[in-house]
PDB file of N, CA and C in Angstrom:
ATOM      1  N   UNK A   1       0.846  -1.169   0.000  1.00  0.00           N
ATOM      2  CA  UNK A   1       0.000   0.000   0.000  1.00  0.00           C
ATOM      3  C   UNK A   1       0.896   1.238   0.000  1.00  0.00           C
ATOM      4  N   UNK A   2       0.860   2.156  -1.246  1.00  0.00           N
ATOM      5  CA  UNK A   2       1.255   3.353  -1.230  1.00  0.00           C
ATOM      6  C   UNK A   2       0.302   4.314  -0.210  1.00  0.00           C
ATOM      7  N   UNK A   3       1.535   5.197   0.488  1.00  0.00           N
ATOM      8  CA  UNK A   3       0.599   6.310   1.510  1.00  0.00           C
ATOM      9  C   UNK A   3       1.127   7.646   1.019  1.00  0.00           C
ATOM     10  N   UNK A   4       0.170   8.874   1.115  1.00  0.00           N
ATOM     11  CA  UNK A   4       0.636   9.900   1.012  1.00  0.00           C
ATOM     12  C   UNK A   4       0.807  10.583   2.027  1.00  0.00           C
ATOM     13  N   UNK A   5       1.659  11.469   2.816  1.00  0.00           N
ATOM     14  CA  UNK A   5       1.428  12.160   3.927  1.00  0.00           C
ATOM     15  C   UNK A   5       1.308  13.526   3.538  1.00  0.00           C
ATOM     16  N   UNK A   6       0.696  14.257   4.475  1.00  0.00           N
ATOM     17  CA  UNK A   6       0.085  15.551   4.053  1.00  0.00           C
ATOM     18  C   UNK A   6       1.400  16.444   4.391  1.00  0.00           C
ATOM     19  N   UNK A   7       1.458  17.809   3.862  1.00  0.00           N
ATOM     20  CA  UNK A   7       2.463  18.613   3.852  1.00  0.00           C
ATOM     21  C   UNK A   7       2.241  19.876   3.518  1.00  0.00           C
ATOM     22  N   UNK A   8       2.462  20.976   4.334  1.00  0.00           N
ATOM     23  CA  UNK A   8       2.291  22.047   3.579  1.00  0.00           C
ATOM     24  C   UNK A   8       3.574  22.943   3.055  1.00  0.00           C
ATOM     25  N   UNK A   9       3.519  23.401   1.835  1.00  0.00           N
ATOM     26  CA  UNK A   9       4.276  24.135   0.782  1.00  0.00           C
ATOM     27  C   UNK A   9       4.820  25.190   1.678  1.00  0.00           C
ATOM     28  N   UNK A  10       6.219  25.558   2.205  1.00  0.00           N
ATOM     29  CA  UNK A  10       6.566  26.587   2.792  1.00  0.00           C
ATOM     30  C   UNK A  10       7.671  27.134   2.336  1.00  0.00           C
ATOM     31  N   UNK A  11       8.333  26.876   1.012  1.00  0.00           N
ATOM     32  CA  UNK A  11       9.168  27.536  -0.017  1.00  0.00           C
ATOM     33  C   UNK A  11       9.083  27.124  -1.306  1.00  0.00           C
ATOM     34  N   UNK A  12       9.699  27.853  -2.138  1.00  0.00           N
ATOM     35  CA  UNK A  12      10.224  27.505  -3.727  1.00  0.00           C
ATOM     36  C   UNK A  12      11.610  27.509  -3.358  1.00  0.00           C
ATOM     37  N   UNK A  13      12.012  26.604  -4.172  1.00  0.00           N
ATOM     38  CA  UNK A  13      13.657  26.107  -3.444  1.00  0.00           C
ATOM     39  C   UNK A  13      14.387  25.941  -5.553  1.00  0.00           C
ATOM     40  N   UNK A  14      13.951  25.769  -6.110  1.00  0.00           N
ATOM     41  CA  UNK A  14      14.329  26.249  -7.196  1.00  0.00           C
ATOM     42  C   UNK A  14      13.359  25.968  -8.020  1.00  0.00           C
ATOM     43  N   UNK A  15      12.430  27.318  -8.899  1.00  0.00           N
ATOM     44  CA  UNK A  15      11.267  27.784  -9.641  1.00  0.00           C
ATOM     45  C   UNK A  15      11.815  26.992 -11.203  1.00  0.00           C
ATOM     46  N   UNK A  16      12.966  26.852 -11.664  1.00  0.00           N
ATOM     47  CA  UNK A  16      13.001  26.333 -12.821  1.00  0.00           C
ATOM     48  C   UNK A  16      13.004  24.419 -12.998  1.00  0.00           C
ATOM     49  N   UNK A  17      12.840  24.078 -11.633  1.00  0.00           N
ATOM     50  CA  UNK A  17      13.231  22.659 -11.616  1.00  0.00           C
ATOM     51  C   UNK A  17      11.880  22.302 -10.605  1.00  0.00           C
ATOM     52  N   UNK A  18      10.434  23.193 -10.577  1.00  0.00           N
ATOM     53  CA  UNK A  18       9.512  22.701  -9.526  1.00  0.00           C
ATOM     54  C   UNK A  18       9.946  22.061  -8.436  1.00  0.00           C
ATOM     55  N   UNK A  19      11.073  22.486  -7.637  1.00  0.00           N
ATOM     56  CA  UNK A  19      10.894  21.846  -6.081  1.00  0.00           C
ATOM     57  C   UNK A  19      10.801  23.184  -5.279  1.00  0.00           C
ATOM     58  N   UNK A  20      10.003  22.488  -4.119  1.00  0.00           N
ATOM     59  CA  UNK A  20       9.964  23.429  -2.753  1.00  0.00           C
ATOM     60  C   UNK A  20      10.175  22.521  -1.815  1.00  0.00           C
ATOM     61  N   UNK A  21      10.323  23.392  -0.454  1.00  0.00           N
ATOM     62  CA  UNK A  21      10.575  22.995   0.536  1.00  0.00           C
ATOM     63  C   UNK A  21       9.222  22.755   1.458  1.00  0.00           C
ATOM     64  N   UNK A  22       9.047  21.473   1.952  1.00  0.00           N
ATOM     65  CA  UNK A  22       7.340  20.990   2.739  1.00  0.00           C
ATOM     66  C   UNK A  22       7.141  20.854   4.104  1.00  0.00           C
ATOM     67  N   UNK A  23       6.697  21.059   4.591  1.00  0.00           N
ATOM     68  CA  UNK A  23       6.477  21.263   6.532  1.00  0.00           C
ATOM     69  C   UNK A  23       5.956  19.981   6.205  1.00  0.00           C
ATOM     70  N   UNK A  24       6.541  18.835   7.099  1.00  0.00           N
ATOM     71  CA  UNK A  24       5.214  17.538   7.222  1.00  0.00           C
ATOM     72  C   UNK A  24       5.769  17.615   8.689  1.00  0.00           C
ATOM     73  N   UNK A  25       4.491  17.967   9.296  1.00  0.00           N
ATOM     74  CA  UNK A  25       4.255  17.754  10.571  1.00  0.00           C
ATOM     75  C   UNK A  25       6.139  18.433  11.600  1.00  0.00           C
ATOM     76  N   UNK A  26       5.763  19.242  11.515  1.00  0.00           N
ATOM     77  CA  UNK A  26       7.348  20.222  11.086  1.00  0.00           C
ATOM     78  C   UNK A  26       8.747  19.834  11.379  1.00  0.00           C
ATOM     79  N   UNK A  27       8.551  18.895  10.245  1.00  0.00           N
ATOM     80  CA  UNK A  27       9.867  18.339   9.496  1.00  0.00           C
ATOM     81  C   UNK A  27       9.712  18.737   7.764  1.00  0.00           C
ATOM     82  N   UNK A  28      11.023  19.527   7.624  1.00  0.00           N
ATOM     83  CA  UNK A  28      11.081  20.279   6.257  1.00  0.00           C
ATOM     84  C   UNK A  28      11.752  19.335   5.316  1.00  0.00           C
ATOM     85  N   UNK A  29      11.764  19.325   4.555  1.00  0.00           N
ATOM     86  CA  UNK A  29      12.352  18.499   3.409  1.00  0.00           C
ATOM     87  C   UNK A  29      12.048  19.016   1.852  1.00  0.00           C
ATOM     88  N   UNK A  30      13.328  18.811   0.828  1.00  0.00           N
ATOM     89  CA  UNK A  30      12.890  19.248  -0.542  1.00  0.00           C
ATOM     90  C   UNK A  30      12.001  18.095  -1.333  1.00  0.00           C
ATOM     91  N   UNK A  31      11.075  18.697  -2.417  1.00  0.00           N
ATOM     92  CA  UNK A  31      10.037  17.813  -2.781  1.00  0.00           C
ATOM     93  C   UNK A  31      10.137  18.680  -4.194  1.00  0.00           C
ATOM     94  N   UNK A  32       9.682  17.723  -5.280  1.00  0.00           N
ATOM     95  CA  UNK A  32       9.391  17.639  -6.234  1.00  0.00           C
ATOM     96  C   UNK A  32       7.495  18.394  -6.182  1.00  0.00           C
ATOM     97  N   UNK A  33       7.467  19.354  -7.164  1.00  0.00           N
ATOM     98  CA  UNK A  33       5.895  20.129  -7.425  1.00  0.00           C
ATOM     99  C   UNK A  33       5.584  19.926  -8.531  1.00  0.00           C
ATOM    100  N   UNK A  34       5.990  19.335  -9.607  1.00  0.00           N
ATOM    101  CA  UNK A  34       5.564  19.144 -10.980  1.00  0.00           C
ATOM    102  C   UNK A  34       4.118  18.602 -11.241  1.00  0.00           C
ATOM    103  N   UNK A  35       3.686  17.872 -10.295  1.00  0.00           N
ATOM    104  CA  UNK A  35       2.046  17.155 -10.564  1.00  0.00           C
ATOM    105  C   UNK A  35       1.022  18.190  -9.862  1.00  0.00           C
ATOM    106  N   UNK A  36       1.796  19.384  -9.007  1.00  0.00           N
ATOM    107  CA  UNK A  36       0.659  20.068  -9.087  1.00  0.00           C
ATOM    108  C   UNK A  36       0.974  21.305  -8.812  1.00  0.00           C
ATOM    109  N   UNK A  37       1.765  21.790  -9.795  1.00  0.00           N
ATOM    110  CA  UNK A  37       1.251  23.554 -10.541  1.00  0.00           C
ATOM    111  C   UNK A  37       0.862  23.020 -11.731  1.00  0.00           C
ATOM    112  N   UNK A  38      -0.198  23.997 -12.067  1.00  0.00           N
ATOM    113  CA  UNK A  38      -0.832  23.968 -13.789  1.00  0.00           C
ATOM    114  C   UNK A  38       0.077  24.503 -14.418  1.00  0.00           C
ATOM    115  N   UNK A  39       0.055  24.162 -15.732  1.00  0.00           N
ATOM    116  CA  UNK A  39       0.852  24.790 -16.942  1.00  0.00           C
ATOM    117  C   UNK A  39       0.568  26.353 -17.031  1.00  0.00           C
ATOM    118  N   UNK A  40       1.810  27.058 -16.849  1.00  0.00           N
ATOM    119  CA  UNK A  40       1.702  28.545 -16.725  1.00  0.00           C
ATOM    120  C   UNK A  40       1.414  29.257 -15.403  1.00  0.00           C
ATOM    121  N   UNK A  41       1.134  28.399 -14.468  1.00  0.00           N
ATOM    122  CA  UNK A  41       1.204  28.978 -13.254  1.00  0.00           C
ATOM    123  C   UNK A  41       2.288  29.131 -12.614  1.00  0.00           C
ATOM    124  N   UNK A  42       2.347  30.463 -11.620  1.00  0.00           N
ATOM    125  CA  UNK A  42       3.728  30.742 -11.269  1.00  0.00           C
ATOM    126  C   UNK A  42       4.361  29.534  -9.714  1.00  0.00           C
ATOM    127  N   UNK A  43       5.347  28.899  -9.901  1.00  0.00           N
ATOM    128  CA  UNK A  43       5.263  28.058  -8.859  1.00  0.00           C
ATOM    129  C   UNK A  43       4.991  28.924  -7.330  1.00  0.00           C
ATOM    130  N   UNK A  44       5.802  30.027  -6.843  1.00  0.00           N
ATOM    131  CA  UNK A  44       5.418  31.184  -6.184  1.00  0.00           C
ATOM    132  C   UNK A  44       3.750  30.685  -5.403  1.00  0.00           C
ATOM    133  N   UNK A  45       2.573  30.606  -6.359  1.00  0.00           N
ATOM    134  CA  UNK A  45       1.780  30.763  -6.046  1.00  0.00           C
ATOM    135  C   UNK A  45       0.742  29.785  -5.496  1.00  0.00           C
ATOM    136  N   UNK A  46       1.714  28.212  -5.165  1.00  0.00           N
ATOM    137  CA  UNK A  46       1.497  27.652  -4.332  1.00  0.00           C
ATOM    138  C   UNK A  46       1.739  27.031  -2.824  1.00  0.00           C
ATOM    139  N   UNK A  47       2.665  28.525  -2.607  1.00  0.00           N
ATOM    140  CA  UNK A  47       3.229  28.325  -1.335  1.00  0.00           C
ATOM    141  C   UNK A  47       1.814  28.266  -0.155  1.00  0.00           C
ATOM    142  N   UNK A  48       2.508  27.671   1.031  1.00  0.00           N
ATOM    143  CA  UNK A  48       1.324  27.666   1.834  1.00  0.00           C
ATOM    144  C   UNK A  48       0.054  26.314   1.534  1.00  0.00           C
ATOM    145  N   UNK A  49      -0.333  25.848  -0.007  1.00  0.00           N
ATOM    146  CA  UNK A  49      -0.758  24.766  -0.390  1.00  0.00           C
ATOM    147  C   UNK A  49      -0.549  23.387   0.819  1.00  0.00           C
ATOM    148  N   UNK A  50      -1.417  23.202   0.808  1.00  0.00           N
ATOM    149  CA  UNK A  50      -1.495  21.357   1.625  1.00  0.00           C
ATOM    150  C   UNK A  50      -1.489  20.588   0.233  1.00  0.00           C
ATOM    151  N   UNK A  51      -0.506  19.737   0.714  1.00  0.00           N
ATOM    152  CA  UNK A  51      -0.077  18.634  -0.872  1.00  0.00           C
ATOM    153  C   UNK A  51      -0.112  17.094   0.040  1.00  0.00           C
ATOM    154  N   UNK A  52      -0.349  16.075  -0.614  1.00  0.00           N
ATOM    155  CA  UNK A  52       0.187  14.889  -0.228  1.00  0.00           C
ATOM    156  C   UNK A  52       1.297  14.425  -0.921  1.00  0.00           C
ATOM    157  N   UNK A  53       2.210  14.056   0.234  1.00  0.00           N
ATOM    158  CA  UNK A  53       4.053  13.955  -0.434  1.00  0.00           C
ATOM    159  C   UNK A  53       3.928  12.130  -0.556  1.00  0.00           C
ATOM    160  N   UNK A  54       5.038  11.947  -1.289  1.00  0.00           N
ATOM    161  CA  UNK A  54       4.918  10.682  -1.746  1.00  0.00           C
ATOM    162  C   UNK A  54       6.262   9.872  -2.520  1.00  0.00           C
ATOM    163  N   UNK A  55       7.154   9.353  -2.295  1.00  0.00           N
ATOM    164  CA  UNK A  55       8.339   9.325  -2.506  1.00  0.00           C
ATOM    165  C   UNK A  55       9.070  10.410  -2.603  1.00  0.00           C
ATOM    166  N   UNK A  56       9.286  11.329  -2.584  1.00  0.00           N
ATOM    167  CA  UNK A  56       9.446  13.295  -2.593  1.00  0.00           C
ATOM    168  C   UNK A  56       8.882  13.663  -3.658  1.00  0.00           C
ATOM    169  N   UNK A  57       7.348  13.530  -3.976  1.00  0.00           N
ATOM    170  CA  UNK A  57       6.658  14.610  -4.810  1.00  0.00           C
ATOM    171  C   UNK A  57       5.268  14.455  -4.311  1.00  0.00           C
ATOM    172  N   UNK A  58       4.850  15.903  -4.499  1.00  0.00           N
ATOM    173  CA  UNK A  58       3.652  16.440  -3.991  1.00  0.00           C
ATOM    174  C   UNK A  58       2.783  16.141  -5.145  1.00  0.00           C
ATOM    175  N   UNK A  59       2.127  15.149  -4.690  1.00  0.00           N
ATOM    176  CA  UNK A  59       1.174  13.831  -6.059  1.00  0.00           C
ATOM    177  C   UNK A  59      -0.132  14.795  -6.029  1.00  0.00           C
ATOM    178  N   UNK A  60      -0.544  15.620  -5.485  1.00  0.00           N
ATOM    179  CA  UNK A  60      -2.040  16.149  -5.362  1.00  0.00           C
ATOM    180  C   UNK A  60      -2.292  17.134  -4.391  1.00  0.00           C
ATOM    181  N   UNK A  61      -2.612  18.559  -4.471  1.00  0.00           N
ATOM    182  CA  UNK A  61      -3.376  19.067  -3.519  1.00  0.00           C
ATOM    183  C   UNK A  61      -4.717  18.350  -2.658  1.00  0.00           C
ATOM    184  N   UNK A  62      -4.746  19.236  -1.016  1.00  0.00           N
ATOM    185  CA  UNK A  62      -5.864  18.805  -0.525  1.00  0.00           C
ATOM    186  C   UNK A  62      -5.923  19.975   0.381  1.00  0.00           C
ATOM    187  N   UNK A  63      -7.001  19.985   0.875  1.00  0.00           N
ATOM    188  CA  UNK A  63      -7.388  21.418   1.589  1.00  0.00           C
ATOM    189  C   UNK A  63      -6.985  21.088   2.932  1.00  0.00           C
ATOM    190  N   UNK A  64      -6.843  21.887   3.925  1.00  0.00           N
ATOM    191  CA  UNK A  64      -6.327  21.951   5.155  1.00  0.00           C
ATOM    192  C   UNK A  64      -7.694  20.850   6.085  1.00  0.00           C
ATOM    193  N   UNK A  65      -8.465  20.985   6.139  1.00  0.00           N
ATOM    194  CA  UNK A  65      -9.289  20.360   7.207  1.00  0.00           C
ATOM    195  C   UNK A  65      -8.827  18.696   6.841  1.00  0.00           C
ATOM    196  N   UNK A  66      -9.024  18.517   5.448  1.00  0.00           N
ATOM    197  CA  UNK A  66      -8.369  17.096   5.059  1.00  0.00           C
ATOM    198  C   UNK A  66      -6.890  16.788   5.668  1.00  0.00           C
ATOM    199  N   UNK A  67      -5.753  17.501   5.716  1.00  0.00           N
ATOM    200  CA  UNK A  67      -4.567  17.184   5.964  1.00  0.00           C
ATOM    201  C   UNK A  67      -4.167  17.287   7.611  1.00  0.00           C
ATOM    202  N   UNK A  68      -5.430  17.563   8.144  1.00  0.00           N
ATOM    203  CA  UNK A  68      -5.363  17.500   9.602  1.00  0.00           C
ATOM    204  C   UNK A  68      -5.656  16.311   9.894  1.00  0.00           C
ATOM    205  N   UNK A  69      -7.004  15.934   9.603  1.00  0.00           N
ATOM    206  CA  UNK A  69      -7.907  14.762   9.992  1.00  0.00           C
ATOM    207  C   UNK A  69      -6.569  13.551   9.513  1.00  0.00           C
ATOM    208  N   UNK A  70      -5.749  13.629   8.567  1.00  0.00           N
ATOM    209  CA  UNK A  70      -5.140  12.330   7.945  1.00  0.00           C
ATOM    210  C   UNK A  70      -4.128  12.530   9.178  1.00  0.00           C
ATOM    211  N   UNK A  71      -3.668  13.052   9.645  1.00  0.00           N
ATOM    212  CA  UNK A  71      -2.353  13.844  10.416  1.00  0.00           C
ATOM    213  C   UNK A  71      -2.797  12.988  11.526  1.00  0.00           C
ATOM    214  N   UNK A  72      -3.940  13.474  12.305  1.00  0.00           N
ATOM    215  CA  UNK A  72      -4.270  12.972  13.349  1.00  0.00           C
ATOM    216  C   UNK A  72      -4.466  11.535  12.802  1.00  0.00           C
ATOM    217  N   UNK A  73      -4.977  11.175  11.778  1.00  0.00           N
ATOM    218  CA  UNK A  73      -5.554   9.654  11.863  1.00  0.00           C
ATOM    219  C   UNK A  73      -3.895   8.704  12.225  1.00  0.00           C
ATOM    220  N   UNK A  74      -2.699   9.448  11.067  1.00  0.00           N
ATOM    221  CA  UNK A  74      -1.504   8.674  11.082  1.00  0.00           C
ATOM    222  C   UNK A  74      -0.929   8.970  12.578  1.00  0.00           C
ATOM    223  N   UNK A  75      -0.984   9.954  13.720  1.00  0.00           N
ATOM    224  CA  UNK A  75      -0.335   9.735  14.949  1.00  0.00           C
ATOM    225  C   UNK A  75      -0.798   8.768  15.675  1.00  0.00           C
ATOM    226  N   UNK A  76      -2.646   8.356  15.569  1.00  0.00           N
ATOM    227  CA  UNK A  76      -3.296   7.527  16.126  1.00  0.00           C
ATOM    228  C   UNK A  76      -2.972   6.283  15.755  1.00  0.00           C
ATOM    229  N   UNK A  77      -2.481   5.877  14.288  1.00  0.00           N
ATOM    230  CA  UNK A  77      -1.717   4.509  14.156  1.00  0.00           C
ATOM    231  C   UNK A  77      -0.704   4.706  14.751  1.00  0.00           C
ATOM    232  N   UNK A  78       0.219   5.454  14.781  1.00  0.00           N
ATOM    233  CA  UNK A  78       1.733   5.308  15.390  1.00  0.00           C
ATOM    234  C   UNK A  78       1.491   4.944  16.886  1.00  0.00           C
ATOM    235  N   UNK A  79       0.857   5.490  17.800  1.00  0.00           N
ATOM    236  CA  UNK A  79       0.352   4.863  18.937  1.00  0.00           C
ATOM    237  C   UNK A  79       0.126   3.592  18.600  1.00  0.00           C
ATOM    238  N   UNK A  80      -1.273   3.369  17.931  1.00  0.00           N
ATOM    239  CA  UNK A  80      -1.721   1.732  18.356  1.00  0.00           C
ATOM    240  C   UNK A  80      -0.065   1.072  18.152  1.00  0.00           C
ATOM    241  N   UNK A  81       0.709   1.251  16.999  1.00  0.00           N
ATOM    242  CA  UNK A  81       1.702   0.585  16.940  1.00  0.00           C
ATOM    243  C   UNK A  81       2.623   0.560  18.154  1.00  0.00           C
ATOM    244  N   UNK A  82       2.568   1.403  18.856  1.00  0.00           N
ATOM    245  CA  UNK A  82       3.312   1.505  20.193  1.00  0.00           C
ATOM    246  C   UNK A  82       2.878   0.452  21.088  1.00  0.00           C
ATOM    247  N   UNK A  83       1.663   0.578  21.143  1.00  0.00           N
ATOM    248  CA  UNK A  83       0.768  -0.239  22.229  1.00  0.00           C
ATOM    249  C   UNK A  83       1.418  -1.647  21.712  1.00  0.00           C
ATOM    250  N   UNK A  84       1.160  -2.093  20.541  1.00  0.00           N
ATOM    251  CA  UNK A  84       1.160  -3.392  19.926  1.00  0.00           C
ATOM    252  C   UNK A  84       2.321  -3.973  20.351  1.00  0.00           C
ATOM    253  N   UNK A  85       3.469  -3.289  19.968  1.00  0.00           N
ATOM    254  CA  UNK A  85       5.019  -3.214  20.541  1.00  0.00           C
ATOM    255  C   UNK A  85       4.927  -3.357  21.661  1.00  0.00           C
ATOM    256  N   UNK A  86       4.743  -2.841  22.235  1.00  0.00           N
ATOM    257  CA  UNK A  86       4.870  -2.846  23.887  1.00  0.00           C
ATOM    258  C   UNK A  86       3.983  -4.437  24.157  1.00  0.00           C
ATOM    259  N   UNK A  87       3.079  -4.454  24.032  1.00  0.00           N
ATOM    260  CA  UNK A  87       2.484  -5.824  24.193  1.00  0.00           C
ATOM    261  C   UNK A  87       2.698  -6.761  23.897  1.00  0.00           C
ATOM    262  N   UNK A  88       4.033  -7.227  22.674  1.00  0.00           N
ATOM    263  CA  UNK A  88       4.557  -7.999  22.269  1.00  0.00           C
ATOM    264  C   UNK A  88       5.597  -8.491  22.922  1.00  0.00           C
ATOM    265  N   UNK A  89       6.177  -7.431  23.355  1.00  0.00           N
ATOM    266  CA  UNK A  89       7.896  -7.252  24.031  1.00  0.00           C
ATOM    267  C   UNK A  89       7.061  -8.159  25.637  1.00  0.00           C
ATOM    268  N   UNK A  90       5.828  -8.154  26.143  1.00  0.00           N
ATOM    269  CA  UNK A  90       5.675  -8.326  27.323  1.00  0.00           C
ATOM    270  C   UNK A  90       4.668  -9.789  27.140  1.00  0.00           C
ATOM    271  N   UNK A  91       4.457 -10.133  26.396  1.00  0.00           N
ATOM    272  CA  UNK A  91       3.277 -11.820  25.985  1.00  0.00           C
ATOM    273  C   UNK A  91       4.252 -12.533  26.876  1.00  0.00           C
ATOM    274  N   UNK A  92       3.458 -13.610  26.985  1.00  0.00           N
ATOM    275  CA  UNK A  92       3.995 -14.870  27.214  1.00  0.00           C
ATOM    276  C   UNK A  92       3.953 -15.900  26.475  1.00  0.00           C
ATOM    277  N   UNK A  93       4.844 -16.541  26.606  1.00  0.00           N
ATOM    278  CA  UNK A  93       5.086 -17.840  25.414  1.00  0.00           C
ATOM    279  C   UNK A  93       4.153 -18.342  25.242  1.00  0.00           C
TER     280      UNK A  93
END
């Protein structure tokens, strides 16, 4: 299963090669924007954008209430996975 994690657009890191720089959950990293500026749009003018990142490219915009709800849904797995861990490390044979 491919996952996307949500990210928001908080630079242009070089306008002739579509990458910017992405807040995911504020950890910055460079990303590929080519799948979503339109043809002729200035890259500039998707700063701030919520994208879902995805091997380092921003595969699709999504609006902010969406990239919360996924945010929270993925910390709530990282827990259960904690729990699971922890409950494993402690079973009995």
């Amino acid at each position: 299963m491919c996952l996307g994690i949500p990210g928001r657009i908080v630079a242009i890191t070089d306008a002739d090669k579509l990458m910017a720089r992405v807040d995911v959950a504020g950890v910055q990293r460079e990303i590929n924007i080519a799948c979503v500026v339109d043809p002729g749009q200035a890259p500039d003018s998707i700063i701030g954008t919520w994208v879902l990142v995805h091997v380092g490219f921003a595969m699709s915009r999504i609006d902010e209430q969406e990239a919360q709800k996924t945010l929270q849904l993925l910390a709530e797995l990282g827990e259960m996975q904690e729990e699971l861990t922890a409950m494993q490390s402690t079973a009995q044979p």
